[in-house]
C-alpha atoms as a PDB file:
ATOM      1  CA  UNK A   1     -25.353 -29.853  -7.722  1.00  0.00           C
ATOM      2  CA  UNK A   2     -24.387 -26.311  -8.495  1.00  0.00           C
ATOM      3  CA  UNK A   3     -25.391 -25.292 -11.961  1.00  0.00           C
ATOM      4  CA  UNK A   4     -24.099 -21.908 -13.835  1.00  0.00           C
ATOM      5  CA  UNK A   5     -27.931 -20.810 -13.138  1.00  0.00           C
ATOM      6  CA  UNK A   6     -27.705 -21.034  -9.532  1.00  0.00           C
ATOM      7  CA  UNK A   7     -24.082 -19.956  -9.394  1.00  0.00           C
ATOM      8  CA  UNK A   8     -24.411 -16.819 -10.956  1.00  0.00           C
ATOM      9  CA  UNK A   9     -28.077 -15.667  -9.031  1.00  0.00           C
ATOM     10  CA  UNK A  10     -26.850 -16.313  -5.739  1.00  0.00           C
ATOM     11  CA  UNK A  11     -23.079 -14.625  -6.822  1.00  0.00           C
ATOM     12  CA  UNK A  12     -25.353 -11.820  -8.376  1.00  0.00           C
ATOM     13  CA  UNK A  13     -26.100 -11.012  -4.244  1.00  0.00           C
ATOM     14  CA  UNK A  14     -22.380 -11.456  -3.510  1.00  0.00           C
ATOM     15  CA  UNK A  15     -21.448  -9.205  -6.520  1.00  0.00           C
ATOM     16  CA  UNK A  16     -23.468  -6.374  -5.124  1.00  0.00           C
ATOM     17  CA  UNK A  17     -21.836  -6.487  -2.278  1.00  0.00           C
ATOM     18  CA  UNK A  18     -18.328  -6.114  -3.314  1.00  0.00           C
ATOM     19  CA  UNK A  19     -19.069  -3.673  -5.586  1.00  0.00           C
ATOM     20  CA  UNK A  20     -21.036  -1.307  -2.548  1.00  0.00           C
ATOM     21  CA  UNK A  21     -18.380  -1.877  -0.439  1.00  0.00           C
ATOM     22  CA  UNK A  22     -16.090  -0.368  -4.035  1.00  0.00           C
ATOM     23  CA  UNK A  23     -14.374  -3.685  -5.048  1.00  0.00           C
ATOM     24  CA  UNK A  24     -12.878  -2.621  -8.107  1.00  0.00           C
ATOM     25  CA  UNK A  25     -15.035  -3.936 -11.133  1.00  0.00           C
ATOM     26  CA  UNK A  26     -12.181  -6.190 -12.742  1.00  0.00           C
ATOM     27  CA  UNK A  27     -11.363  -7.720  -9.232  1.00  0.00           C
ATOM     28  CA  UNK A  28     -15.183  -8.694  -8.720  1.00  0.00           C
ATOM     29  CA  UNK A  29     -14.892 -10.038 -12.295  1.00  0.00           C
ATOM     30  CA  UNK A  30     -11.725 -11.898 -11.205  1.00  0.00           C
ATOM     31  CA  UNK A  31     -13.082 -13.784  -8.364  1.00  0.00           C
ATOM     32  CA  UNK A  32     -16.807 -14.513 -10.061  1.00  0.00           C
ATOM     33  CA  UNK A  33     -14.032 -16.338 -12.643  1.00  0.00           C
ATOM     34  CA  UNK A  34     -12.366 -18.166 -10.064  1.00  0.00           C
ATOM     35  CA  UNK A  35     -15.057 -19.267  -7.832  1.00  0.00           C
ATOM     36  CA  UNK A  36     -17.278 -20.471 -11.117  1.00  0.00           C
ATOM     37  CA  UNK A  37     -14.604 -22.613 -12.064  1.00  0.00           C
ATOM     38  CA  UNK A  38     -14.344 -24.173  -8.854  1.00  0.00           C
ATOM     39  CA  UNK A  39     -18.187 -24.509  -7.583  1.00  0.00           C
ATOM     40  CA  UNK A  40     -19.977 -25.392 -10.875  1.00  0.00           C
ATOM     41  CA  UNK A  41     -20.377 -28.811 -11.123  1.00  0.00           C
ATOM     42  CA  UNK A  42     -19.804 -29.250  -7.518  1.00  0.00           C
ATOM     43  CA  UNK A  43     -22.276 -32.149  -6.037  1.00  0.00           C
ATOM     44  CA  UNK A  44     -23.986 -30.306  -2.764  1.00  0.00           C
ATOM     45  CA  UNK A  45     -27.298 -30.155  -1.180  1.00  0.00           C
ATOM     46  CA  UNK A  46     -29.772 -27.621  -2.287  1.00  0.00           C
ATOM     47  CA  UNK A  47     -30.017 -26.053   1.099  1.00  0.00           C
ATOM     48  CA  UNK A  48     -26.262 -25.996   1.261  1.00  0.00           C
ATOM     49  CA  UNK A  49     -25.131 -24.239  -1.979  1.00  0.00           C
ATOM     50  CA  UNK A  50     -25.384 -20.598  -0.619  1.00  0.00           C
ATOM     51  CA  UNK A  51     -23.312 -20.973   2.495  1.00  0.00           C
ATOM     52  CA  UNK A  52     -20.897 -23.091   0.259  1.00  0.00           C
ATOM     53  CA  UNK A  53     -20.565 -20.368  -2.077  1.00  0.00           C
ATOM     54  CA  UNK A  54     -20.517 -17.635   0.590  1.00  0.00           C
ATOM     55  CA  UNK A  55     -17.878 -19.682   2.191  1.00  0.00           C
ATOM     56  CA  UNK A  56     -15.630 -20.150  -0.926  1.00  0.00           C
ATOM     57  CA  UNK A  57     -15.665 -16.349  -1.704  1.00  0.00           C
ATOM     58  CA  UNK A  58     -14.648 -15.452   2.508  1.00  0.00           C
ATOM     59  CA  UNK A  59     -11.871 -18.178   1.676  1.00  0.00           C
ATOM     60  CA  UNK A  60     -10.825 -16.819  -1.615  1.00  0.00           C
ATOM     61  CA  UNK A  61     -10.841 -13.144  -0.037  1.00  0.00           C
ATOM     62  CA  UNK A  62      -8.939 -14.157   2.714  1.00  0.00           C
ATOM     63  CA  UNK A  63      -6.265 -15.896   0.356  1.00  0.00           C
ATOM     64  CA  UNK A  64      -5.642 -12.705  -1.804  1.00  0.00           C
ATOM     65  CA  UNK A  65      -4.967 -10.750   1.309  1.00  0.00           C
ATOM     66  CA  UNK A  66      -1.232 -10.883   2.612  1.00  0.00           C
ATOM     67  CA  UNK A  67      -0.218  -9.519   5.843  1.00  0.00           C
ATOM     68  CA  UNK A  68       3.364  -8.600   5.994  1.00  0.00           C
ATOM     69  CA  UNK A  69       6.257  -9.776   8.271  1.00  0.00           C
ATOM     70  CA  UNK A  70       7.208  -6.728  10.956  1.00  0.00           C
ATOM     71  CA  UNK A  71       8.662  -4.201   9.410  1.00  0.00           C
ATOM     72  CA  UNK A  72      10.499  -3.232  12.740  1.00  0.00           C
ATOM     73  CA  UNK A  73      12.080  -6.817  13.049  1.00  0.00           C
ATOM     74  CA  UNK A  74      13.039  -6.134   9.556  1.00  0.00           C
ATOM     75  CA  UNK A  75      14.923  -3.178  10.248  1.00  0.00           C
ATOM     76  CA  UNK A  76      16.666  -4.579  13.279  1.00  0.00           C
ATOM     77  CA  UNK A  77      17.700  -7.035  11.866  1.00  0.00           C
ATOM     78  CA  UNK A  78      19.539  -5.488   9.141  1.00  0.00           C
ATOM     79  CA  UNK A  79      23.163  -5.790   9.691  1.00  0.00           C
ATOM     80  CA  UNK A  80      24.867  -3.738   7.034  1.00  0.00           C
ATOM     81  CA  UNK A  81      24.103  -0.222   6.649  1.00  0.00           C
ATOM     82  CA  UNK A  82      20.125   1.641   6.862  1.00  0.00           C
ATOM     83  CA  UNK A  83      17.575  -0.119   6.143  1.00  0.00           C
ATOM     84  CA  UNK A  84      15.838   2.040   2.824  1.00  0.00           C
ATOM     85  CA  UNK A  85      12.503   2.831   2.425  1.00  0.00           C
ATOM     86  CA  UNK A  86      11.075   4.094  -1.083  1.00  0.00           C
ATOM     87  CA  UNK A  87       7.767   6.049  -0.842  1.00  0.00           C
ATOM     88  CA  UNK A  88       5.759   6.049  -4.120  1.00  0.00           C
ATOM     89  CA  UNK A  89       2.187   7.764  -4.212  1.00  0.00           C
ATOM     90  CA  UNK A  90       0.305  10.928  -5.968  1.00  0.00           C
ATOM     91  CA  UNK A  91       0.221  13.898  -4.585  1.00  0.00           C
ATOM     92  CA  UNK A  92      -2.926  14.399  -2.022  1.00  0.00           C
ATOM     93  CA  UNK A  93      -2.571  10.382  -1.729  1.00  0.00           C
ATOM     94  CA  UNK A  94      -1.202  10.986   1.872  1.00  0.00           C
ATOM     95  CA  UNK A  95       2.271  10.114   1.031  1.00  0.00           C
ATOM     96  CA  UNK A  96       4.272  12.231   3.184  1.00  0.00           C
ATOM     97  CA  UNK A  97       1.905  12.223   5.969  1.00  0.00           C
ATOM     98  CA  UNK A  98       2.231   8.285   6.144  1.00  0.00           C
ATOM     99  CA  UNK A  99       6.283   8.511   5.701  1.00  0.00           C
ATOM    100  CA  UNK A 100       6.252  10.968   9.082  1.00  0.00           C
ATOM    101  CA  UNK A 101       4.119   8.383  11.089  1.00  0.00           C
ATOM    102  CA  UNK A 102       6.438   5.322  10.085  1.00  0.00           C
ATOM    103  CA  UNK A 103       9.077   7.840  11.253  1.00  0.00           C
ATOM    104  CA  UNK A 104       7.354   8.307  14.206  1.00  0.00           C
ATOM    105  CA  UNK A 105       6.569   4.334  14.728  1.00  0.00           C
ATOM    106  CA  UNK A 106      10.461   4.009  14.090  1.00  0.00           C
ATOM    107  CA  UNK A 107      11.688   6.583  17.131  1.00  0.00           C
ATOM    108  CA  UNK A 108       9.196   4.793  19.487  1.00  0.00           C
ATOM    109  CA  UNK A 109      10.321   1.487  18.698  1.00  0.00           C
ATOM    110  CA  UNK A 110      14.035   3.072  19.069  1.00  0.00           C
ATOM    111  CA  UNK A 111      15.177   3.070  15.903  1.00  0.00           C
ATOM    112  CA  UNK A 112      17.024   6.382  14.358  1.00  0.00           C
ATOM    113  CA  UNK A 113      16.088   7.435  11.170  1.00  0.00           C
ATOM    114  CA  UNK A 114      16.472  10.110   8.153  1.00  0.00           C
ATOM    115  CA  UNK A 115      14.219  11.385   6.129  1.00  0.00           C
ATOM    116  CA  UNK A 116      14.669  12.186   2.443  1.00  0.00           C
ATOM    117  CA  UNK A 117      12.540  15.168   0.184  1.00  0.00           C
ATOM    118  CA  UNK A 118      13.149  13.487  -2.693  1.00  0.00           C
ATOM    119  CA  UNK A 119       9.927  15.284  -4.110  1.00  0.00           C
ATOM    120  CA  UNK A 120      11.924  17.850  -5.758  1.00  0.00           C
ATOM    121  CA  UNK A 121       9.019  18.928  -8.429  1.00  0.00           C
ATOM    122  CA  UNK A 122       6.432  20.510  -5.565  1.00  0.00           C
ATOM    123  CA  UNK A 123       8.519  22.859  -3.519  1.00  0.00           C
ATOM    124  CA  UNK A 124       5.209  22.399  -0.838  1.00  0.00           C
ATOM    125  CA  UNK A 125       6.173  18.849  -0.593  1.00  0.00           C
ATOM    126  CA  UNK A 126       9.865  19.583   0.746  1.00  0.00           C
ATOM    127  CA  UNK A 127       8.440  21.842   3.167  1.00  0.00           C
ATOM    128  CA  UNK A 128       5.979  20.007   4.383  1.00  0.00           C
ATOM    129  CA  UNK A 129       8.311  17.008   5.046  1.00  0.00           C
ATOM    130  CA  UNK A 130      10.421  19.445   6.777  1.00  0.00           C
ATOM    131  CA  UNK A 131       7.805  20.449   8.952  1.00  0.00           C
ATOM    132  CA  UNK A 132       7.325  16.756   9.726  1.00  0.00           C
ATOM    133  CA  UNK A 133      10.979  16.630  10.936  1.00  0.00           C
ATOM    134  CA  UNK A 134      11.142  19.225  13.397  1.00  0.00           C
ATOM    135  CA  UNK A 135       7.687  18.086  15.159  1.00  0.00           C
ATOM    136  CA  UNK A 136       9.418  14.532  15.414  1.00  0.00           C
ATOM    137  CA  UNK A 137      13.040  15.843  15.575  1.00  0.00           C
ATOM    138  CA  UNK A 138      14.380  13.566  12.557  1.00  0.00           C
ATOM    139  CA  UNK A 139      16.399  14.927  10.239  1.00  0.00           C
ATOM    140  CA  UNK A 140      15.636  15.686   6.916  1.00  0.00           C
ATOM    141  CA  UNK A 141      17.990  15.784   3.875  1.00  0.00           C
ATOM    142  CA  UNK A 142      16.530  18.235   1.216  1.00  0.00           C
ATOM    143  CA  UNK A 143      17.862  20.206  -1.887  1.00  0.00           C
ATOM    144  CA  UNK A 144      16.462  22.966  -3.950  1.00  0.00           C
ATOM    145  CA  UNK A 145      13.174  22.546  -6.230  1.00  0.00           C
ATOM    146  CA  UNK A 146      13.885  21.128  -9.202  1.00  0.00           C
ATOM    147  CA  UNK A 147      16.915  19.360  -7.739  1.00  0.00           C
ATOM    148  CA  UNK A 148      17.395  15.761  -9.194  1.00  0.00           C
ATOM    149  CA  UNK A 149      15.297  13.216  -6.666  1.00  0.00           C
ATOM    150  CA  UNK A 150      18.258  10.365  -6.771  1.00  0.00           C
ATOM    151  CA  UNK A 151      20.718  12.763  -6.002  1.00  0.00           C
ATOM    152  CA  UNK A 152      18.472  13.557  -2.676  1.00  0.00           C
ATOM    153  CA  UNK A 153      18.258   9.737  -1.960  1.00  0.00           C
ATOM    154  CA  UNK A 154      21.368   9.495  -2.432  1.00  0.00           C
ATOM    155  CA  UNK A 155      23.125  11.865   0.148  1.00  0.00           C
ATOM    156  CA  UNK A 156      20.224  10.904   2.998  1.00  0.00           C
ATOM    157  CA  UNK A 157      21.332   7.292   2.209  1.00  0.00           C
ATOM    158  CA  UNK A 158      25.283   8.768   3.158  1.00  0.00           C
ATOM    159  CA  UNK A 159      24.208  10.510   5.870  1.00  0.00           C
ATOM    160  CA  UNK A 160      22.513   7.681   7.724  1.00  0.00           C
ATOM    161  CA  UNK A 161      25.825   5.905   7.227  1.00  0.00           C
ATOM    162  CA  UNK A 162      28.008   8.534   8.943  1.00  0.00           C
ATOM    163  CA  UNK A 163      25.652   8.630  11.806  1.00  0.00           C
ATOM    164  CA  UNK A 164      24.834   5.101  11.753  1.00  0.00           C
ATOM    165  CA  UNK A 165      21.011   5.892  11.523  1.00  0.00           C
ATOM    166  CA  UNK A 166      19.480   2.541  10.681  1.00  0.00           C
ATOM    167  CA  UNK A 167      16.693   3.653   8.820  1.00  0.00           C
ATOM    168  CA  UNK A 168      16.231   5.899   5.410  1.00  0.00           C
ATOM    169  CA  UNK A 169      12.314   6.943   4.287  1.00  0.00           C
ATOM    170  CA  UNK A 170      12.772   8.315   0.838  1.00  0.00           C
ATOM    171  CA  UNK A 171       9.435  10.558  -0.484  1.00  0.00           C
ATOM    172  CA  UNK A 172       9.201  10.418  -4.475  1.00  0.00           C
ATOM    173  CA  UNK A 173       7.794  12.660  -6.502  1.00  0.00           C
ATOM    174  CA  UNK A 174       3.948  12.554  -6.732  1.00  0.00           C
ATOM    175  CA  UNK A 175       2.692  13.802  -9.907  1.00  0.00           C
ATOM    176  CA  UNK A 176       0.610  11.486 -11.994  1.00  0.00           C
ATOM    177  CA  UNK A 177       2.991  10.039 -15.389  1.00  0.00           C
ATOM    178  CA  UNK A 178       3.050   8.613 -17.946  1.00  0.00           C
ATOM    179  CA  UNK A 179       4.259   5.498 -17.864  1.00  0.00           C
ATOM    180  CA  UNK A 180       7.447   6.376 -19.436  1.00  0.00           C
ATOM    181  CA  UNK A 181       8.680   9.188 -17.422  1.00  0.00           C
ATOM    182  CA  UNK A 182       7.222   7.889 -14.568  1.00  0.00           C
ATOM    183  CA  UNK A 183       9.048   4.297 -15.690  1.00  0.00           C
ATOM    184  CA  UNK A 184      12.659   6.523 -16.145  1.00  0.00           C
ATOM    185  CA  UNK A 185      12.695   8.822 -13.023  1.00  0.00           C
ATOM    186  CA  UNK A 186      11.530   5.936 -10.511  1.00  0.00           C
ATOM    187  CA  UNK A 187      14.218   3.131 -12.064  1.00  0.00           C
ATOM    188  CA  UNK A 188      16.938   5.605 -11.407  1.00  0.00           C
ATOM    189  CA  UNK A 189      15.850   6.671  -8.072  1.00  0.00           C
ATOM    190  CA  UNK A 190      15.515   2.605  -7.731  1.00  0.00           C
ATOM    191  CA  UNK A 191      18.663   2.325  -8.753  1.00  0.00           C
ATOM    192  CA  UNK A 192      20.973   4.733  -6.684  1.00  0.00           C
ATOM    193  CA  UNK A 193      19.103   3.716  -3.722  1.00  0.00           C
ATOM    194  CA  UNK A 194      18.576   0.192  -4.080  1.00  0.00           C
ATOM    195  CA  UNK A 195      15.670   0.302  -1.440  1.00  0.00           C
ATOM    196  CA  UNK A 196      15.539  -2.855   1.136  1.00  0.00           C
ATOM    197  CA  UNK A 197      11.317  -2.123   0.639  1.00  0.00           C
ATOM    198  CA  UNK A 198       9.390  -0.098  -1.847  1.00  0.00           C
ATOM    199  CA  UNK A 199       6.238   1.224  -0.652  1.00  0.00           C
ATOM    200  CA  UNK A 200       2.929   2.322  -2.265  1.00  0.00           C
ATOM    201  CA  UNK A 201       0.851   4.523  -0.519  1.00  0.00           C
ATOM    202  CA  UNK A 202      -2.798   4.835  -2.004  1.00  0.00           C
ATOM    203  CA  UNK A 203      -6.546   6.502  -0.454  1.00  0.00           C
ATOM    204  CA  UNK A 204      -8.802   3.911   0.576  1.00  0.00           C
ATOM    205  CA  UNK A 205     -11.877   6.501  -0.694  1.00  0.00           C
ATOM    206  CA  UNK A 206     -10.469   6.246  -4.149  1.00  0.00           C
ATOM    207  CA  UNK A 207     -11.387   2.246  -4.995  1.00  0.00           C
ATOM    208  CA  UNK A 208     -10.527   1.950  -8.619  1.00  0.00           C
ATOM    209  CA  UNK A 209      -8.182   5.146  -9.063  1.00  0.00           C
ATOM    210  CA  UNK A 210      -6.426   3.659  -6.108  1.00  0.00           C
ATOM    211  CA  UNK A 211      -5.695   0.380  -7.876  1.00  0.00           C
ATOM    212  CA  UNK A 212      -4.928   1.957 -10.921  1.00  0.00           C
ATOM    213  CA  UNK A 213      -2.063   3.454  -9.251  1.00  0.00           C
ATOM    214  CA  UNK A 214      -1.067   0.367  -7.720  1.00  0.00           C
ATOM    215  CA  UNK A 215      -1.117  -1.518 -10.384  1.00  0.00           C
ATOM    216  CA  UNK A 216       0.877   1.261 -12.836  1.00  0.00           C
ATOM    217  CA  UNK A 217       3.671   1.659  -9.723  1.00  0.00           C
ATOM    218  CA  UNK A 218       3.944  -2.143  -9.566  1.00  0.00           C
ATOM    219  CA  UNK A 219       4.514  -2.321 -13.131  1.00  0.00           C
ATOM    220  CA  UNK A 220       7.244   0.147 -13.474  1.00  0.00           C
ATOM    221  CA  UNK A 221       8.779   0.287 -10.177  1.00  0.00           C
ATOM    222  CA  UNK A 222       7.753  -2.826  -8.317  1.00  0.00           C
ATOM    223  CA  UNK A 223       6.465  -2.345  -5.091  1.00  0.00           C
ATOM    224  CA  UNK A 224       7.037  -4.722  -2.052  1.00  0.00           C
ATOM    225  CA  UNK A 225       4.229  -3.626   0.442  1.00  0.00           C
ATOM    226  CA  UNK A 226       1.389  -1.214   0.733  1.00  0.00           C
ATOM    227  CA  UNK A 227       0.349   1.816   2.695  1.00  0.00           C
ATOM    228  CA  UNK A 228      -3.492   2.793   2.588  1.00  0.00           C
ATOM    229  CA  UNK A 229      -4.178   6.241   3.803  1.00  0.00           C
ATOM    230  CA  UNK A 230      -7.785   7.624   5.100  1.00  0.00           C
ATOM    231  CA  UNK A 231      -8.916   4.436   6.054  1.00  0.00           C
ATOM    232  CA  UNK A 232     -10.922   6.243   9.208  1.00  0.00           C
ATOM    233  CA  UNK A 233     -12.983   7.698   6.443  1.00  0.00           C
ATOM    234  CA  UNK A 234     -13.818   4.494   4.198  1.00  0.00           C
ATOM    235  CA  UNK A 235     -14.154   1.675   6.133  1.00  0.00           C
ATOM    236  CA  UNK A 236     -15.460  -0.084   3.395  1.00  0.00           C
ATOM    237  CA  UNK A 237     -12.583  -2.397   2.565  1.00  0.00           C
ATOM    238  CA  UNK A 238     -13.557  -3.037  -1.076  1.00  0.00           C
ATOM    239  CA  UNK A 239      -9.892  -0.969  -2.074  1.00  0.00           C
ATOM    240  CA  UNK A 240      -7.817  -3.151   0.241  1.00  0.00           C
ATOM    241  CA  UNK A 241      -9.177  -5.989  -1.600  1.00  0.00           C
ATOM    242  CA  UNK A 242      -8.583  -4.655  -4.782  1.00  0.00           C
ATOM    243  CA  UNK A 243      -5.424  -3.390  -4.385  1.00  0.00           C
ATOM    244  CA  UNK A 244      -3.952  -6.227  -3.071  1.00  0.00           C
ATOM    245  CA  UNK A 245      -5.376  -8.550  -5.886  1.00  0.00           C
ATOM    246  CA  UNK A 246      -4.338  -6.911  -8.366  1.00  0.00           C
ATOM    247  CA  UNK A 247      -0.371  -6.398  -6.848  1.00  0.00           C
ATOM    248  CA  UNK A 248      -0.893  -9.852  -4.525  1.00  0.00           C
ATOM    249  CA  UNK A 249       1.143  -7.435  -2.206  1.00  0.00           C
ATOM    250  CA  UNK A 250       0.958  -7.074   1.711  1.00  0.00           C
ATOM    251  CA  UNK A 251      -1.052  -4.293   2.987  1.00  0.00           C
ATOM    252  CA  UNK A 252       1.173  -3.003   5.808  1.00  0.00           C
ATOM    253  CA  UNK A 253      -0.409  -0.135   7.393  1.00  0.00           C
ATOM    254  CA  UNK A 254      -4.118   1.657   7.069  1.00  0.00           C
ATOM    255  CA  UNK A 255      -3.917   5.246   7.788  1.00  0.00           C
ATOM    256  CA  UNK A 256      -6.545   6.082  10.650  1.00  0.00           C
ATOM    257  CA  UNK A 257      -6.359   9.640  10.953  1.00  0.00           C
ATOM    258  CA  UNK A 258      -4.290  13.031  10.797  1.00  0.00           C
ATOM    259  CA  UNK A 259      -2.023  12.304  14.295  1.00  0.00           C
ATOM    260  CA  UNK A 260       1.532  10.671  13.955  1.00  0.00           C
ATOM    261  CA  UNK A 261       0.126   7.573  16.105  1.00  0.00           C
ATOM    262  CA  UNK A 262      -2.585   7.010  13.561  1.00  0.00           C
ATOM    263  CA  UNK A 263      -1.209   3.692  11.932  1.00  0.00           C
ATOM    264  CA  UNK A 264      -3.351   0.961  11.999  1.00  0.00           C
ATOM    265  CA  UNK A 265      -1.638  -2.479  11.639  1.00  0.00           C
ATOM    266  CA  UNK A 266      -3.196  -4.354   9.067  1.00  0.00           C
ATOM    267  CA  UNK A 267      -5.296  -7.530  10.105  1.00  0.00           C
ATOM    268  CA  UNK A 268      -6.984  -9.528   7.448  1.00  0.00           C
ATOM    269  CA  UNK A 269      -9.977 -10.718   9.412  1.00  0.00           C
ATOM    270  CA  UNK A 270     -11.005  -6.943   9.647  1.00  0.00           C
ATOM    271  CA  UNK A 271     -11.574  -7.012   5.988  1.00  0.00           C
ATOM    272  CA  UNK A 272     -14.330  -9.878   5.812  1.00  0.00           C
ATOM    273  CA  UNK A 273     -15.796  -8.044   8.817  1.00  0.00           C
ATOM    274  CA  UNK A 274     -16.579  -4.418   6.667  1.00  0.00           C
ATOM    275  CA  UNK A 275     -17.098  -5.984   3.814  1.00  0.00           C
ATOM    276  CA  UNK A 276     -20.202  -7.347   5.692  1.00  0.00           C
ATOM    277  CA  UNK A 277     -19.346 -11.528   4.981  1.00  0.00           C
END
């Protein structure tokens, strides 16, 4: 039988383990709740219990993590106007980088698309995204600094329809908010662009900051999917988990690197494997 004592020594094992490979703390907490409630008091053999528990906790990981449908079937099949794209993200989160590779997964896959500086705060941020367009010869739709971001969304989401592009990334601003400004700038934006999929893009090397994010963007914006950037340089996996337990999001893409071909689709199985189960 599995008692709390021998639950929580041989989880104490597990525990470290999450938490090396940066599980965020409140997620490790989560899932020690979860698997007590359904292990103690189960009747198993002695020998058994630590490969039951083991097992349970690969199961339980393996739940939490979504993968998402195709995002280019998605876009194909869209019948009525672009398909829109909402980037959120801090700045140095590798926001923009990751909305130029999806623009460059797009044009391979033969699907026309606009980009949108809607970052009007950080005049670096509109260049940069500009720079992005003429190495993948997309156009960008940009205003001055300071310029109001749903107005920018807006007019890329008019100029797709007058060249019948049939995609629209949108970068937001990146700053870190409050939740109230943050809460007010993104609803409008939200609003006037009515995105078919609102993306978070977060750094794998960041494990709780990263889920922080998550969790404040899901709360005030809503976000359908998830982007995780520098994954080449954390394969740990413990913010993949995190992040997508605390939004119970997909995880579409892991960023692998600084090239526009450096979009890892995201396979659950790879998880278990880094996280060493």
């Amino acid at each position: 039988k599995i008692t709390k004592e021998i639950f929580n020594e041989i989880f104490q094992e597990l525990e470290i383990i999450l938490l090396e490979n940066n599980v965020a703390l409140e997620v490790v907490e989560k899932i020690r709740e979860n698997l007590s409630k359904s292990l103690i008091g189960t009747e198993i053999k002695r020998a058994e219990i630590e490969d039951k528990i083991t097992e349970s906790l690969k199961n339980s990981i393996l739940d939490v993590l979504i993968e998402p449908d195709n995002l280019i079937e998605k876009i194909k099949n869209k019948k009525d106007g672009p398909f829109v794209i909402l980037f959120f993200g801090i700045n140095g989160s590798g926001k923009t980088t990751s909305i130029a590779k999806i623009a460059h997964k797009l044009k391979k896959a033969g699907i026309s698309c606009i980009m949108a500086a809607a970052d009007t705060f950080r005049a670096a941020s509109i260049e940069q995204l500009q720079t992005h367009g003429k190495n993948l010869n997309v156009e960008v739709i940009s205003k001055a600094y300071g310029s109001d971001p749903a107005s920018v969304a807006f007019d890329a989401i008019q100029q797709a329809k007058k060249q019948h592009a049939k995609a629209v990334l949108i970068d937001t601003a990146g700053r870190m908010y409050t939740k109230q400004n943050l809460m007010r700038e993104m609803e409008k934006i939200v609003r006037i662009s009515k995105p078919d999929l609102k993306i978070f893009v977060g750094e794998s090397i960041t494990g709780n900051d990263a889920t922080e994010q998550a969790k404040t963007f899901n709360e005030t914006a809503g976000i359908d999917g998830i982007i995780l950037s520098k994954a080449d340089v954390d394969d740990k996996a413990g913010t993949i988990l995190s992040v997508s337990y605390v939004t119970k999001k997909p995880i579409y893409y892991l960023g692998i690197g600084q090239n526009y071909d450096d979009l890892q689709d995201f396979k659950k199985s790879e998880v278990l494997k880094h996280l060493g189960l």
